[in-house]
Protein backbone atom coordinates (compact mmCIF):
# COMPACT_ATOMS: atom_id res chain seq x y z
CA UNK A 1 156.93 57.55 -177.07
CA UNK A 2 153.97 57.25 -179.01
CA UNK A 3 154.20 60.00 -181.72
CA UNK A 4 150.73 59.03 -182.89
CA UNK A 5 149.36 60.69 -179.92
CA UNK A 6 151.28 64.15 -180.49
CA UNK A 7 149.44 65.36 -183.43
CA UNK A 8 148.78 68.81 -182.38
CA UNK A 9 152.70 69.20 -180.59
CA UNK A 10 155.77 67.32 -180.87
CA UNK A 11 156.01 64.70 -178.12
CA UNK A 12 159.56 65.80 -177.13
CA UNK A 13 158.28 69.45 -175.80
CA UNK A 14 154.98 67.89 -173.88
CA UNK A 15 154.44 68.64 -170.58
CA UNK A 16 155.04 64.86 -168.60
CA UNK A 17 150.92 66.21 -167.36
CA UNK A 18 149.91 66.17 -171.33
CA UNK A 19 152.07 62.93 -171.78
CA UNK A 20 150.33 61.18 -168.95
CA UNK A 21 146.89 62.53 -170.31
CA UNK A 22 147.21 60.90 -173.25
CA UNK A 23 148.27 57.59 -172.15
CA UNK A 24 145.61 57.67 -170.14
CA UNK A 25 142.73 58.48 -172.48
CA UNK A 26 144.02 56.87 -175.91
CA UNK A 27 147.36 55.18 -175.09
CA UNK A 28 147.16 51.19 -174.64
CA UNK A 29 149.01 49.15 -171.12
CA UNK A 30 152.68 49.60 -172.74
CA UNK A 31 152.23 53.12 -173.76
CA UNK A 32 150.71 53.70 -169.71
CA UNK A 33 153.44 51.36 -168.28
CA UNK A 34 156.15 53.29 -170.24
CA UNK A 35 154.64 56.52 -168.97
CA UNK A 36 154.32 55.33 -165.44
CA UNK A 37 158.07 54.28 -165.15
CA UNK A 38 159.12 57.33 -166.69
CA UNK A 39 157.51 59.87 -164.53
CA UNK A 40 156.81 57.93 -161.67
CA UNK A 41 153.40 56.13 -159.88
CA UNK A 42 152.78 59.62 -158.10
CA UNK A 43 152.39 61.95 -160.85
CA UNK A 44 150.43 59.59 -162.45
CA UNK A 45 147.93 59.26 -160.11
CA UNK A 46 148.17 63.19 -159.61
CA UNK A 47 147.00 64.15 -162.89
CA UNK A 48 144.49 60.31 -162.72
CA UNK A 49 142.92 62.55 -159.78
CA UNK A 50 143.25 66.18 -160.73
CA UNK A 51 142.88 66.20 -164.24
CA UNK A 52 139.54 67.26 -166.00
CA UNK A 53 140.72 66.60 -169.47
CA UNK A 54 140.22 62.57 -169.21
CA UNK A 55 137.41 60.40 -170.41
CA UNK A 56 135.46 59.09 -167.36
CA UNK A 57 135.80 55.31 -168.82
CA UNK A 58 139.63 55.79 -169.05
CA UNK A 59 139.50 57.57 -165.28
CA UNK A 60 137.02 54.85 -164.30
CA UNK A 61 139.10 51.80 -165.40
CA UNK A 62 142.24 53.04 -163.85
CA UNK A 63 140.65 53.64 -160.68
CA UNK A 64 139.09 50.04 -160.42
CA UNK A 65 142.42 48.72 -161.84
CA UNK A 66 144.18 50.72 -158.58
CA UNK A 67 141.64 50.90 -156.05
CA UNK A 68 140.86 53.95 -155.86
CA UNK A 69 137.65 56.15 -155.50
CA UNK A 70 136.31 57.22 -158.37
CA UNK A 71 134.24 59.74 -157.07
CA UNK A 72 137.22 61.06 -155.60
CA UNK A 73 138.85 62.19 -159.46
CA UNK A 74 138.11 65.39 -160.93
CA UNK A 75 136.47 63.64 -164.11
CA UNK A 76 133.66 62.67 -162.02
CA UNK A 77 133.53 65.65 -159.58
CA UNK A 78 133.34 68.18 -162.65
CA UNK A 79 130.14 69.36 -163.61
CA UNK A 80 130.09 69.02 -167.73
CA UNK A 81 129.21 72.06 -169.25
CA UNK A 82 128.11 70.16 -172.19
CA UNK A 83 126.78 66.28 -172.03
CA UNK A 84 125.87 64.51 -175.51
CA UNK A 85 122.92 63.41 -176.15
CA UNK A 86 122.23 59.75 -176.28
């Protein structure tokens, strides 16, 4: 486990949703590799597709990496409240 990524909670008492969260949007291939064996390919791409807390390059990547629809994720169904400006 990457404790690293636990700075607001210990990693121990993480939900595996939060876990899988963060291995998506910060963690590197090990940390997501480690993640996906421990929980399982399904709840991975559960919270991949229902999860609105994940960057839309991490959600992006994964789904080209897996073949799946982006447009089909909650990242990219979401309407943002709030967009930066660029």
């Amino acid at each position: 486990m990457r404790e690293e990524l636990f700075w607001d909670r210990k990693s121990d008492r993480a939900s595996p949703e939060v876990v899988i969260e963060r291995a998506i949007n910060f963690g590197g291939l090990d940390f997501v590799e480690e993640v996906q064996k421990k929980y399982g390919m399904e709840t991975f791409l559960h919270v991949l597709k229902n999860h609105r807390n994940l960057s839309k390059k991490a959600v992006n990547y994964w789904c080209l990496r897996l073949g799946i629809d982006r447009s089909s994720t909650m990242s990219f169904k979401a309407k943002r409240i709030w967009e930066p400006l660029r």
